[in-house]
C-alpha atoms as a PDB file:
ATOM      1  CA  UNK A   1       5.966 -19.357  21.136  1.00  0.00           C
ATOM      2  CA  UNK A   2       6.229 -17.440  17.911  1.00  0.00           C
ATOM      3  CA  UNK A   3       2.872 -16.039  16.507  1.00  0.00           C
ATOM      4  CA  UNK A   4       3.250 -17.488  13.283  1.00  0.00           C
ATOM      5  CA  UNK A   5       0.428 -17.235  10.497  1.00  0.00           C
ATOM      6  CA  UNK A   6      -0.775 -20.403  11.207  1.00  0.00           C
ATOM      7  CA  UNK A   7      -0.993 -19.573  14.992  1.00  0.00           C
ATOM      8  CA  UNK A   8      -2.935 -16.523  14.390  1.00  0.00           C
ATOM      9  CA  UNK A   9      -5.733 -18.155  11.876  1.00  0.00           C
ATOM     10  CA  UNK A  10      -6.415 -21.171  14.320  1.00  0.00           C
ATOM     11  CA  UNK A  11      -6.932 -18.613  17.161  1.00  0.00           C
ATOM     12  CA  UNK A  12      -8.945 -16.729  14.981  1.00  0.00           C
ATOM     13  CA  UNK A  13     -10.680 -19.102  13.541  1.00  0.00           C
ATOM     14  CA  UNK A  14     -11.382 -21.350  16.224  1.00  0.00           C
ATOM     15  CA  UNK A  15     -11.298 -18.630  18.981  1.00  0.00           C
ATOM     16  CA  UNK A  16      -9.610 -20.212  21.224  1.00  0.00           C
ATOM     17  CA  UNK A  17      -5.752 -19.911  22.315  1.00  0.00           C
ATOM     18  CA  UNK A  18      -2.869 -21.902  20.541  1.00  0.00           C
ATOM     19  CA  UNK A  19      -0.498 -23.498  23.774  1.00  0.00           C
ATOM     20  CA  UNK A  20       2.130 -24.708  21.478  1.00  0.00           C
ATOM     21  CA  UNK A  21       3.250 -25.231  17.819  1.00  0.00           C
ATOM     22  CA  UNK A  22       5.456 -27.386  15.587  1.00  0.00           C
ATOM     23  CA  UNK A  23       5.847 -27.763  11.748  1.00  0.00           C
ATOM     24  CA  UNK A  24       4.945 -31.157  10.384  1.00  0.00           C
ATOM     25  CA  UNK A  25       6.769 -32.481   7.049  1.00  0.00           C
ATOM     26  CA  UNK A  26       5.266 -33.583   4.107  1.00  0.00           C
ATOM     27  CA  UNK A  27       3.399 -30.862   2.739  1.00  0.00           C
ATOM     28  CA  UNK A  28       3.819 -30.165  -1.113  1.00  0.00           C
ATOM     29  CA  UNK A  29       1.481 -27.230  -1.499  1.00  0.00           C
ATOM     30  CA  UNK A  30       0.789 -26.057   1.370  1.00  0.00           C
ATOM     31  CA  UNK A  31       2.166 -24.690   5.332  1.00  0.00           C
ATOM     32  CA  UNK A  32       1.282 -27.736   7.561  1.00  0.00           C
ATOM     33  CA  UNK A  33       1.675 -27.450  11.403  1.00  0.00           C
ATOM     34  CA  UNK A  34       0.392 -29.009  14.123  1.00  0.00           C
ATOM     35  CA  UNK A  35      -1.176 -27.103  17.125  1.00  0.00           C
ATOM     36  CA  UNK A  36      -2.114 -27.756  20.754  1.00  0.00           C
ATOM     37  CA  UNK A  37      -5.084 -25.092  21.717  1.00  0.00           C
ATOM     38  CA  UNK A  38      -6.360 -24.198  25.511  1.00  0.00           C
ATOM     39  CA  UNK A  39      -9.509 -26.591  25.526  1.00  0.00           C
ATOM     40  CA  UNK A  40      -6.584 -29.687  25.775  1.00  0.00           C
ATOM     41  CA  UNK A  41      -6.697 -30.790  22.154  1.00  0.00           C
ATOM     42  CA  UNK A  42      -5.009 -30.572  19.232  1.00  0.00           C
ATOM     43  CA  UNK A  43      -5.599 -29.532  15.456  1.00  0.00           C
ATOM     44  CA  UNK A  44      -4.133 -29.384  12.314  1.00  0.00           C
ATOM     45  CA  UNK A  45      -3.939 -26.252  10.138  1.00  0.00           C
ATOM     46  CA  UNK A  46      -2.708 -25.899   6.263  1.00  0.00           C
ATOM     47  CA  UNK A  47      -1.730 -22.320   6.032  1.00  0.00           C
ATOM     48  CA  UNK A  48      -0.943 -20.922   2.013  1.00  0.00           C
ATOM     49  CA  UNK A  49      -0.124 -17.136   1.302  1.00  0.00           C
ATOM     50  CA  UNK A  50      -1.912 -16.413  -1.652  1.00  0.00           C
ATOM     51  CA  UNK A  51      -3.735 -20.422  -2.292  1.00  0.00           C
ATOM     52  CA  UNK A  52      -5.643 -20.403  -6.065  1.00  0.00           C
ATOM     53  CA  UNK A  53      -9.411 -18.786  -5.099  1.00  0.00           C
ATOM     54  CA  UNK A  54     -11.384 -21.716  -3.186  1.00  0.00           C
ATOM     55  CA  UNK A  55      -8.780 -24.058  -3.275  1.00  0.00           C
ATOM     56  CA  UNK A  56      -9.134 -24.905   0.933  1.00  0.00           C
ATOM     57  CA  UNK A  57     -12.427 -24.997   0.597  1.00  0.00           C
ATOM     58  CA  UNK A  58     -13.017 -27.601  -1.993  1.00  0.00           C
ATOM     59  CA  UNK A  59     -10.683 -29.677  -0.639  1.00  0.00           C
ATOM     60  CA  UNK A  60     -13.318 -29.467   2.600  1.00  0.00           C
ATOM     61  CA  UNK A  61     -16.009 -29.973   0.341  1.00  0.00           C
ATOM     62  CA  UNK A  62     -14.324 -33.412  -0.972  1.00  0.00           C
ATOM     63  CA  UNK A  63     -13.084 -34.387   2.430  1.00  0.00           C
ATOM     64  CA  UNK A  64     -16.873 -34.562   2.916  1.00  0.00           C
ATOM     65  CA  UNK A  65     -17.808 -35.974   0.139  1.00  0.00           C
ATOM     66  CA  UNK A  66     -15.856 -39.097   0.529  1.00  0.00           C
ATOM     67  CA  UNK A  67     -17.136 -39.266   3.963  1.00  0.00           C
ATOM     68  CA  UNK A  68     -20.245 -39.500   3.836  1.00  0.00           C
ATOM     69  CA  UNK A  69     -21.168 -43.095   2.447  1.00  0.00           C
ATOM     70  CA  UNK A  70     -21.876 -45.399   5.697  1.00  0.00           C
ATOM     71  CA  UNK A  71     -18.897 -47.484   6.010  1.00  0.00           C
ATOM     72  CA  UNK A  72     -16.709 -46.047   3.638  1.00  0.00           C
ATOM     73  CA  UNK A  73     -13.293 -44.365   4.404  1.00  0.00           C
ATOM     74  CA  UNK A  74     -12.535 -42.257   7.059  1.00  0.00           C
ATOM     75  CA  UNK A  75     -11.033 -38.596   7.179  1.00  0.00           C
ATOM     76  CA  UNK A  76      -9.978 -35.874   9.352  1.00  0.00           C
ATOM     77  CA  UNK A  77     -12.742 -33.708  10.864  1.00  0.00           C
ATOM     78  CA  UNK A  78     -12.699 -30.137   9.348  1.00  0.00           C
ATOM     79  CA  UNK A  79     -13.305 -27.871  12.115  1.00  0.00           C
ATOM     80  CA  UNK A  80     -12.561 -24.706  10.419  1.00  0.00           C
ATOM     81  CA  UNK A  81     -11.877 -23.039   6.353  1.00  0.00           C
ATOM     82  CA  UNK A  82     -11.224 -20.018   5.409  1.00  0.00           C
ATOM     83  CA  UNK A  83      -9.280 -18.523   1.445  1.00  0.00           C
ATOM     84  CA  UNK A  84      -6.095 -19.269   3.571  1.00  0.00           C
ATOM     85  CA  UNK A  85      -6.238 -21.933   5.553  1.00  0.00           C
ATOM     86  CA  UNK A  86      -8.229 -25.150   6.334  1.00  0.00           C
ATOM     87  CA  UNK A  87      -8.513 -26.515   9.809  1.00  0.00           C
ATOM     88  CA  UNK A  88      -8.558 -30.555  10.745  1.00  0.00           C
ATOM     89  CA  UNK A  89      -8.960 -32.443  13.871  1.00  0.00           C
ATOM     90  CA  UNK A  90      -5.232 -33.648  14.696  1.00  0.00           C
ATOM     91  CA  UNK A  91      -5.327 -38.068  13.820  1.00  0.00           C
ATOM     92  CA  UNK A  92      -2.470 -39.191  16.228  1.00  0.00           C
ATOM     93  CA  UNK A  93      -0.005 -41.910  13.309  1.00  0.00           C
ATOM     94  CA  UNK A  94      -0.383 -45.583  14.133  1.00  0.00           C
ATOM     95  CA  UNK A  95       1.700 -48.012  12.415  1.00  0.00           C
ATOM     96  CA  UNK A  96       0.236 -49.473   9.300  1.00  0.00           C
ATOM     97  CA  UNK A  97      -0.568 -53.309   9.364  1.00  0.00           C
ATOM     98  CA  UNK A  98      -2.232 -55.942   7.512  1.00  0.00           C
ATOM     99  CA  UNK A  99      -5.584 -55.513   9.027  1.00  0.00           C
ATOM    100  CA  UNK A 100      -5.555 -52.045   8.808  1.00  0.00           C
ATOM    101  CA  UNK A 101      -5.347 -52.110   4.847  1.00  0.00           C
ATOM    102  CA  UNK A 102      -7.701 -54.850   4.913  1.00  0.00           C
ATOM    103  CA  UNK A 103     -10.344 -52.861   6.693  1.00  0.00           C
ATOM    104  CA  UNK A 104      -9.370 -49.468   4.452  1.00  0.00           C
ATOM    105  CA  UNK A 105      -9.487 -51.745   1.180  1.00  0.00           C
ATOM    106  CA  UNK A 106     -13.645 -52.720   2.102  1.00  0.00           C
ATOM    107  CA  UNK A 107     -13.757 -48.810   3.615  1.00  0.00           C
ATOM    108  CA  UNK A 108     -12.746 -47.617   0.282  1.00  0.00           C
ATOM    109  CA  UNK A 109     -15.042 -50.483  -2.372  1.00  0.00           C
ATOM    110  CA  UNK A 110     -17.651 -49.336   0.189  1.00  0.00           C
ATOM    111  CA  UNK A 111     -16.777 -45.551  -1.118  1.00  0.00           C
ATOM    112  CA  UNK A 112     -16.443 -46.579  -4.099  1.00  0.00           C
ATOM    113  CA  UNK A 113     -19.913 -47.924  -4.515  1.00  0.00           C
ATOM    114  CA  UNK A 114     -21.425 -44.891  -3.338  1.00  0.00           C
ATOM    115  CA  UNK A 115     -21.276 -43.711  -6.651  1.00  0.00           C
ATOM    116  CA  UNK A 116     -22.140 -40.421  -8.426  1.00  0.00           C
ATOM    117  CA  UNK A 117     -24.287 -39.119 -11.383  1.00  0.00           C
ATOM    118  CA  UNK A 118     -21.612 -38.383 -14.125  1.00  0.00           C
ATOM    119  CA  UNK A 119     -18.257 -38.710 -14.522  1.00  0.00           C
ATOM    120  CA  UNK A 120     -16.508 -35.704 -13.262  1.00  0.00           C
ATOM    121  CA  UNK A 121     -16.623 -33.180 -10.631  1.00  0.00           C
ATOM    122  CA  UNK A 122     -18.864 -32.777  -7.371  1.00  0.00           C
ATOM    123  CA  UNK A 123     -18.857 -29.101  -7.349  1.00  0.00           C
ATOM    124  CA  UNK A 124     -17.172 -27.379 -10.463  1.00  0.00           C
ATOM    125  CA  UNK A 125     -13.195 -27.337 -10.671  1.00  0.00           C
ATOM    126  CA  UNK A 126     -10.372 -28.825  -8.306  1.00  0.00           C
ATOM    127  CA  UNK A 127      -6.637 -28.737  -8.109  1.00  0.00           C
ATOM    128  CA  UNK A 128      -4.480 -31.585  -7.849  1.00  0.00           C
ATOM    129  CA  UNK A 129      -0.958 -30.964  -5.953  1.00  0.00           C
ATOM    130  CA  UNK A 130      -1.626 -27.282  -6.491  1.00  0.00           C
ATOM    131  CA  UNK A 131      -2.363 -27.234 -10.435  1.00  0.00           C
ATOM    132  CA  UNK A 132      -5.939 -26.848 -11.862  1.00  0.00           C
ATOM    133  CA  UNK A 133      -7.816 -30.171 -12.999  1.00  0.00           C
ATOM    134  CA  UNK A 134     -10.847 -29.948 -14.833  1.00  0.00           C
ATOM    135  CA  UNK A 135     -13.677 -31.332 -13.726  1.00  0.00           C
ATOM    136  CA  UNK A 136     -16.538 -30.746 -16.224  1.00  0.00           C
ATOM    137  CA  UNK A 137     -18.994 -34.026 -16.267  1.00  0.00           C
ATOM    138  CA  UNK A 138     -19.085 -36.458 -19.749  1.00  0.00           C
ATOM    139  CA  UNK A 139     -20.831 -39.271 -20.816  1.00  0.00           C
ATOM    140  CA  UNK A 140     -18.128 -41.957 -20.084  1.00  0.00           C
ATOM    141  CA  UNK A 141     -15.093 -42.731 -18.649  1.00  0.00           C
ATOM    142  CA  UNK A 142     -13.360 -43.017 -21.580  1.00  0.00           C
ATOM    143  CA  UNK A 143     -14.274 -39.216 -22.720  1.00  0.00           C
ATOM    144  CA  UNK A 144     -13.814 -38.035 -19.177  1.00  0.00           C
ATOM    145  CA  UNK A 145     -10.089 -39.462 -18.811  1.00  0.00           C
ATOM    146  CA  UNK A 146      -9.105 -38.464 -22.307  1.00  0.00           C
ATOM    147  CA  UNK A 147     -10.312 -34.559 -22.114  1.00  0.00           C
ATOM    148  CA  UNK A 148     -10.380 -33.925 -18.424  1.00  0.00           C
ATOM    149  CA  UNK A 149      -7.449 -36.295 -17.287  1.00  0.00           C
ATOM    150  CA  UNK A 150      -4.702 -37.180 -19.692  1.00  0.00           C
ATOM    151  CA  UNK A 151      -4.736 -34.532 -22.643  1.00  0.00           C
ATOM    152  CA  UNK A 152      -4.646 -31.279 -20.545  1.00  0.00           C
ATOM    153  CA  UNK A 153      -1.622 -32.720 -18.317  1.00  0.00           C
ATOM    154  CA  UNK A 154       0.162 -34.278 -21.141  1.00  0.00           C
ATOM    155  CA  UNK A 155       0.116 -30.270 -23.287  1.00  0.00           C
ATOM    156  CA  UNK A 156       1.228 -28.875 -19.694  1.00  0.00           C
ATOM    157  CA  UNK A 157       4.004 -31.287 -19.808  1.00  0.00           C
ATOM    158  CA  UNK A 158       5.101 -30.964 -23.069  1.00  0.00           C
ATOM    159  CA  UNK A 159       4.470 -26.523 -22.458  1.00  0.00           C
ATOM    160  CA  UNK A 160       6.970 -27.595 -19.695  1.00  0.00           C
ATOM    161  CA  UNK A 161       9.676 -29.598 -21.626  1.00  0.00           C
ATOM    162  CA  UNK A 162       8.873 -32.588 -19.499  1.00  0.00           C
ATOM    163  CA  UNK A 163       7.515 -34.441 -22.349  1.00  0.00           C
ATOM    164  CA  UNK A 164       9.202 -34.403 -25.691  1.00  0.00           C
ATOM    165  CA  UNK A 165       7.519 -34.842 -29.294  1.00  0.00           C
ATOM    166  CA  UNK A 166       7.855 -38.636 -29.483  1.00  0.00           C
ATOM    167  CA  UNK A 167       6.851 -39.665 -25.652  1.00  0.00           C
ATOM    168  CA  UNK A 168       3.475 -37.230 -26.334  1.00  0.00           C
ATOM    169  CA  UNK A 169       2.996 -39.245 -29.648  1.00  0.00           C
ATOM    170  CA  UNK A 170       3.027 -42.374 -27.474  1.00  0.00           C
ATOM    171  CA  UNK A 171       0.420 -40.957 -24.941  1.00  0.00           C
ATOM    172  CA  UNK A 172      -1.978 -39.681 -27.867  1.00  0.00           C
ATOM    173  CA  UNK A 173      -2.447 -43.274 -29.567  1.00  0.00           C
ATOM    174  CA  UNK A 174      -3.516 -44.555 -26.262  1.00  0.00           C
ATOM    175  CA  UNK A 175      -5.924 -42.424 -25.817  1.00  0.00           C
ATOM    176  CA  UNK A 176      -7.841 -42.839 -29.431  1.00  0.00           C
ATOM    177  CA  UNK A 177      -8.111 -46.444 -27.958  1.00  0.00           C
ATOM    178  CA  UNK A 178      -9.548 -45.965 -24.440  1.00  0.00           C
ATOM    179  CA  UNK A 179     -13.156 -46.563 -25.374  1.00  0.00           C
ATOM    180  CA  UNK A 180     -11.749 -49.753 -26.538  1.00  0.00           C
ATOM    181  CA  UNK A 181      -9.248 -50.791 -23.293  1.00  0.00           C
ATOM    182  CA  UNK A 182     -11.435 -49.411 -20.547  1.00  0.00           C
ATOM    183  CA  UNK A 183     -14.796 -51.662 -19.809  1.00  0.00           C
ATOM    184  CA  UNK A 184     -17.146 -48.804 -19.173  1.00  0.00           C
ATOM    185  CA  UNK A 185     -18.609 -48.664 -15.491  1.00  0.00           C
ATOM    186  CA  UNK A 186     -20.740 -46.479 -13.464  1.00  0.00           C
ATOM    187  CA  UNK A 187     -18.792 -43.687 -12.020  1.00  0.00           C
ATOM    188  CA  UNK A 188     -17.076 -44.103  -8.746  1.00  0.00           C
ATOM    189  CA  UNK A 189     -16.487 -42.166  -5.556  1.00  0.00           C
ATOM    190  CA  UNK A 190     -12.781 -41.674  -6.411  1.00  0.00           C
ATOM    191  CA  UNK A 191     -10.272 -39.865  -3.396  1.00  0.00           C
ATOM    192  CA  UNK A 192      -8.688 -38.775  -7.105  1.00  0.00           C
ATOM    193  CA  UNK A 193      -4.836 -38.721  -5.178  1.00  0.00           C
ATOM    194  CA  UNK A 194      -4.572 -41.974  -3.197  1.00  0.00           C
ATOM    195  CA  UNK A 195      -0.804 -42.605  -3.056  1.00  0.00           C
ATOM    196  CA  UNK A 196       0.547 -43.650  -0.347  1.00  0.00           C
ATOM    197  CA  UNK A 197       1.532 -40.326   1.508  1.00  0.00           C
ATOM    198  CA  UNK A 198      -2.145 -39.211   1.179  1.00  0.00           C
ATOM    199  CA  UNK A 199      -3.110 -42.883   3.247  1.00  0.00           C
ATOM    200  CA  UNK A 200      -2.202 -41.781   7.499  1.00  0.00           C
ATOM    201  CA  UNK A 201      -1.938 -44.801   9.366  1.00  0.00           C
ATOM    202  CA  UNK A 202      -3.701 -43.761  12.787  1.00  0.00           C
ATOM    203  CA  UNK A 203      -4.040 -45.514  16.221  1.00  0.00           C
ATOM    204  CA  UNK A 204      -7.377 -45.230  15.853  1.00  0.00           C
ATOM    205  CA  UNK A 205      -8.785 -46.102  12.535  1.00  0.00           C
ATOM    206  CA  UNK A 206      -6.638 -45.375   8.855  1.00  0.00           C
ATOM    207  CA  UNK A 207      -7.952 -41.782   7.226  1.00  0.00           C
ATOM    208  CA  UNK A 208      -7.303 -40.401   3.298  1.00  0.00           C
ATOM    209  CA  UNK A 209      -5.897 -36.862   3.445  1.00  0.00           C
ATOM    210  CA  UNK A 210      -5.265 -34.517   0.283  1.00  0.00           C
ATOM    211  CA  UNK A 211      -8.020 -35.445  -1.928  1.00  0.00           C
ATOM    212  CA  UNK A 212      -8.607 -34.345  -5.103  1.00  0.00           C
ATOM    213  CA  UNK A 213     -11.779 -36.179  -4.988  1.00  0.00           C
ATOM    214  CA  UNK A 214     -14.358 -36.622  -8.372  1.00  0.00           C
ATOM    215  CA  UNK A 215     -16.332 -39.425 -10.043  1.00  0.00           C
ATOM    216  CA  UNK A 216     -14.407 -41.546 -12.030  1.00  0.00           C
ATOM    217  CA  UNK A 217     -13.493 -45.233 -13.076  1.00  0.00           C
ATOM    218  CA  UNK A 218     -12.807 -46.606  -9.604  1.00  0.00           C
ATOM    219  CA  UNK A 219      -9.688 -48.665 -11.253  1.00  0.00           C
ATOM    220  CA  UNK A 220      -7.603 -45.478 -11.044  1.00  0.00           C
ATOM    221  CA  UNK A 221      -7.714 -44.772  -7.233  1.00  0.00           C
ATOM    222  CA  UNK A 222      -6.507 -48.683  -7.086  1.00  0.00           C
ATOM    223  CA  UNK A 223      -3.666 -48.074  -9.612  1.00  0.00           C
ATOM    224  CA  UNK A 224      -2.806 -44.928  -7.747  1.00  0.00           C
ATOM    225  CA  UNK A 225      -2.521 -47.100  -4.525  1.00  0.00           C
ATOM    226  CA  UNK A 226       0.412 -49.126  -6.222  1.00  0.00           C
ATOM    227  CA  UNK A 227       2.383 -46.246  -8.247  1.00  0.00           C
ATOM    228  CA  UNK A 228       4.327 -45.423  -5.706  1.00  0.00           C
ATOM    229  CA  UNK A 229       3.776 -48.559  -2.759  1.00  0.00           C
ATOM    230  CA  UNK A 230       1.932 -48.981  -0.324  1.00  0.00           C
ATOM    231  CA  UNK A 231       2.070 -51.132   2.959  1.00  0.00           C
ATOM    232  CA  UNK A 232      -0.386 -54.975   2.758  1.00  0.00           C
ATOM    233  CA  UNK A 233      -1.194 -53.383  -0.505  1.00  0.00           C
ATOM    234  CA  UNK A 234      -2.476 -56.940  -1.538  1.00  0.00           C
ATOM    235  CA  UNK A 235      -4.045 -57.324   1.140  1.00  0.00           C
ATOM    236  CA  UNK A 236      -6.008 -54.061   0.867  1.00  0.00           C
ATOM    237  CA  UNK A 237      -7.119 -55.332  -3.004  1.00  0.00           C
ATOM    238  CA  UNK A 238      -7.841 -58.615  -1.770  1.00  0.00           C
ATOM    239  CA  UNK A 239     -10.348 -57.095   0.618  1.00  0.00           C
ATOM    240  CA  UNK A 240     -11.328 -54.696  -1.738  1.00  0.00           C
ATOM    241  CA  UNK A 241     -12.152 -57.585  -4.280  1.00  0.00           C
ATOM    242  CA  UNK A 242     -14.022 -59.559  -2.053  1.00  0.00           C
ATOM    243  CA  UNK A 243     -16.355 -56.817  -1.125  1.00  0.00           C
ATOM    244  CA  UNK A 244     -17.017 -55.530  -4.732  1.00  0.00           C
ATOM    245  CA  UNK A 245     -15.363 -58.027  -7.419  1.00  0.00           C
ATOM    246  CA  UNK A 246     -13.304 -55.907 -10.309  1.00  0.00           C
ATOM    247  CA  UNK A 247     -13.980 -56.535 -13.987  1.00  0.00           C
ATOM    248  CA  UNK A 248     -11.830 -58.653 -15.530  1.00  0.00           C
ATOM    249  CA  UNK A 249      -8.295 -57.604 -16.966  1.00  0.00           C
ATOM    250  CA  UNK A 250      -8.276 -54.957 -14.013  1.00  0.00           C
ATOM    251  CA  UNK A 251      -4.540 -55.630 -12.975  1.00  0.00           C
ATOM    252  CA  UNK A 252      -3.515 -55.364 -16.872  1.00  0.00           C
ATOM    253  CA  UNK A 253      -5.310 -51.656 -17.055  1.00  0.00           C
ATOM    254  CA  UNK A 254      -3.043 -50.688 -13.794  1.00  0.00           C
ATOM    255  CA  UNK A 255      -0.727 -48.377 -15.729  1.00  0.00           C
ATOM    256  CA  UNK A 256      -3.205 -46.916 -18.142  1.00  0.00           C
ATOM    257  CA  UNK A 257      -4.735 -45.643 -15.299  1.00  0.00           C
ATOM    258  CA  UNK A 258      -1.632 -44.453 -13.600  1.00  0.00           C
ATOM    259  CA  UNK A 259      -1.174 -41.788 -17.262  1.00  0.00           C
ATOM    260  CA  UNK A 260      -3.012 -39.351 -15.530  1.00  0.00           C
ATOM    261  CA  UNK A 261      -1.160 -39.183 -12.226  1.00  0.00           C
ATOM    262  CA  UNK A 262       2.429 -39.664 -14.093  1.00  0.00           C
ATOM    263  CA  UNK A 263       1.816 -36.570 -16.309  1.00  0.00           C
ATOM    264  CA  UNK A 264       0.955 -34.620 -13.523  1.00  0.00           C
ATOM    265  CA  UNK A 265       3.929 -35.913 -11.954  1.00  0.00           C
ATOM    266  CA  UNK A 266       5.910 -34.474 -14.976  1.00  0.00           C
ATOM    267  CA  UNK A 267       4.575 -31.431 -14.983  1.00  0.00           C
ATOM    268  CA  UNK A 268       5.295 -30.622 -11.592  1.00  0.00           C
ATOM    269  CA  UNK A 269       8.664 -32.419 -10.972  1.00  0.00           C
ATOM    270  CA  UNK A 270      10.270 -33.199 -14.538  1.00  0.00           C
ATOM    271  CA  UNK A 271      11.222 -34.915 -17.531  1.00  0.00           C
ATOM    272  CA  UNK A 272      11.668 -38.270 -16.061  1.00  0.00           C
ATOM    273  CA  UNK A 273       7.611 -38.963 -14.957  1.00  0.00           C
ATOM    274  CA  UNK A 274       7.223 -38.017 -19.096  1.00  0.00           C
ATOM    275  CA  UNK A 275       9.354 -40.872 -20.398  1.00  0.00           C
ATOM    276  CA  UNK A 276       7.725 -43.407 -17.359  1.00  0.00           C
ATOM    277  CA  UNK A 277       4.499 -42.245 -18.666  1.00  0.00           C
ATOM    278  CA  UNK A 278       5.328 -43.135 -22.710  1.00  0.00           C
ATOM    279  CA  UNK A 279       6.442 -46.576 -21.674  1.00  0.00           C
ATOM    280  CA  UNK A 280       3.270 -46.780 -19.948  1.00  0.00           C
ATOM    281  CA  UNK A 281       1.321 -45.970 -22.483  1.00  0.00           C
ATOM    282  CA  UNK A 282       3.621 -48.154 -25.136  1.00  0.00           C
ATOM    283  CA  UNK A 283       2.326 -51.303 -23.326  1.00  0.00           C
ATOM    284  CA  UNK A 284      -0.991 -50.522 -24.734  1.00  0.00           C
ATOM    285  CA  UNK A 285      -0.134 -50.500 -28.451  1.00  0.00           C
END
């Protein structure tokens, strides 16, 4: 077995030998392998060369956050973080099925609920998918989504050339009218990047990986769910619903809410996200 970095910072971090490795897909940001170590289990391990100062370790910090309302969703266990690297408890996949996203949908209202005391950040800054996001509290949701959410992604996008003069114009009207679309609620427990690659179907019980957790509007994680698809996704809302009812109009505020994670989208990846988030924000004028 090669002693790869992510070898050598489980074995030091854990102190205990790695038995065998292999690279698992998906990750984005960050080195992602799986590990079997000498005590007979197995871990996780997200590995970066030079990751933005604290970067593992807030993501720790919100992994624990969103754990820690009874009944709410699940995570990985974090068994280890360090500047470089973040260690997790290895969830074995499961298939995804109706029941499952029934049971996440009340796991995540029950999150949800939990609550926080301002819109904004647990603990100071995050990063979403590897970019800075603000985090800075403010009175209301509307505020908080305008200066912390939508504006800073939408001038990184158009620093970018993802978003041209007219799209941006589209995206700034909206968001003079938020206070005005948006019934105001009590800030949520949000997971803050709950697509569907960020939801791991497990034999034993559904987690959320990734977060880029804060307190915000719990619509968005919802309209976040549906951006991109995601398996008995009506039956996860109609759980969800049942458990904690959704203001009214909710399902017609699904792609203002899904601004934020478009324009992040088109700053990382292109042009494209930037026209699908003016048309979004068209329907609202």
């Amino acid at each position: 077995m090669r002693r790869t970095t992510a070898v050598r910072r489980v074995e030091e971090l854990l102190g205990v030998a790695v038995v065998s490795s292999a690279p698992v897909s998906g990750g984005d940001v960050a080195t992602v392998t799986k590990l079997r170590v000498s005590d007979g289990s197995t871990v996780l391990v997200k590995t970066m060369t030079s990751p933005p100062a604290g970067m593992f370790a807030r993501e720790a910090a919100g992994l624990g956050w969103l754990a820690e309302p009874t009944g709410g969703i699940e995570v990985p266990d974090v068994l280890a973080v360090a500047d470089d690297a973040l260690v997790l408890r290895w969830v074995e996949p499961g298939r995804p099925t109706g029941d499952a996203a029934a049971d996440l949908g009340r796991r995540l209202a029950r999150t949800h609920a939990a609550g926080a005391p301002a819109y904004g950040g647990p603990d100071g800054d995050g990063w979403i998918a590897g970019l800075p996001m603000p985090q800075r509290t403010a009175p209301t949701w509307a505020e908080f989504y305008a200066v912390r959410r939508v504006l800073p992604y939408l001038k990184l996008a158009r620093d970018r050339g993802a978003v041209d003069a007219r799209e941006a114009a589209s995206v700034e009207a909206v968001v003079g009218r938020l206070t005005a679309l948006v019934p105001e609620e009590g800030p949520a427990r949000l997971h803050g990047d709950l697509w569907n690659g960020n939801v791991l179907w497990a034999a034993h019980g559904t987690r959320v990986i990734d977060p880029a957790a804060y307190a915000g509007h719990r619509e968005a994680d919802l309209a976040m769910l549906s951006l991109f698809g995601l398996p008995h996704l009506q039956r996860l809302l109609e759980a969800y619903s049942d458990l904690t009812p959704l203001a009214d109009g909710w399902e017609d505020r699904t792609a203002l809410h899904q601004l934020y994670p478009l324009l992040v989208h088109a700053c990382l990846f292109g042009g494209g996200y930037g026209a699908r988030a003016a048309r979004a924000a068209r329907r609202y004028l």
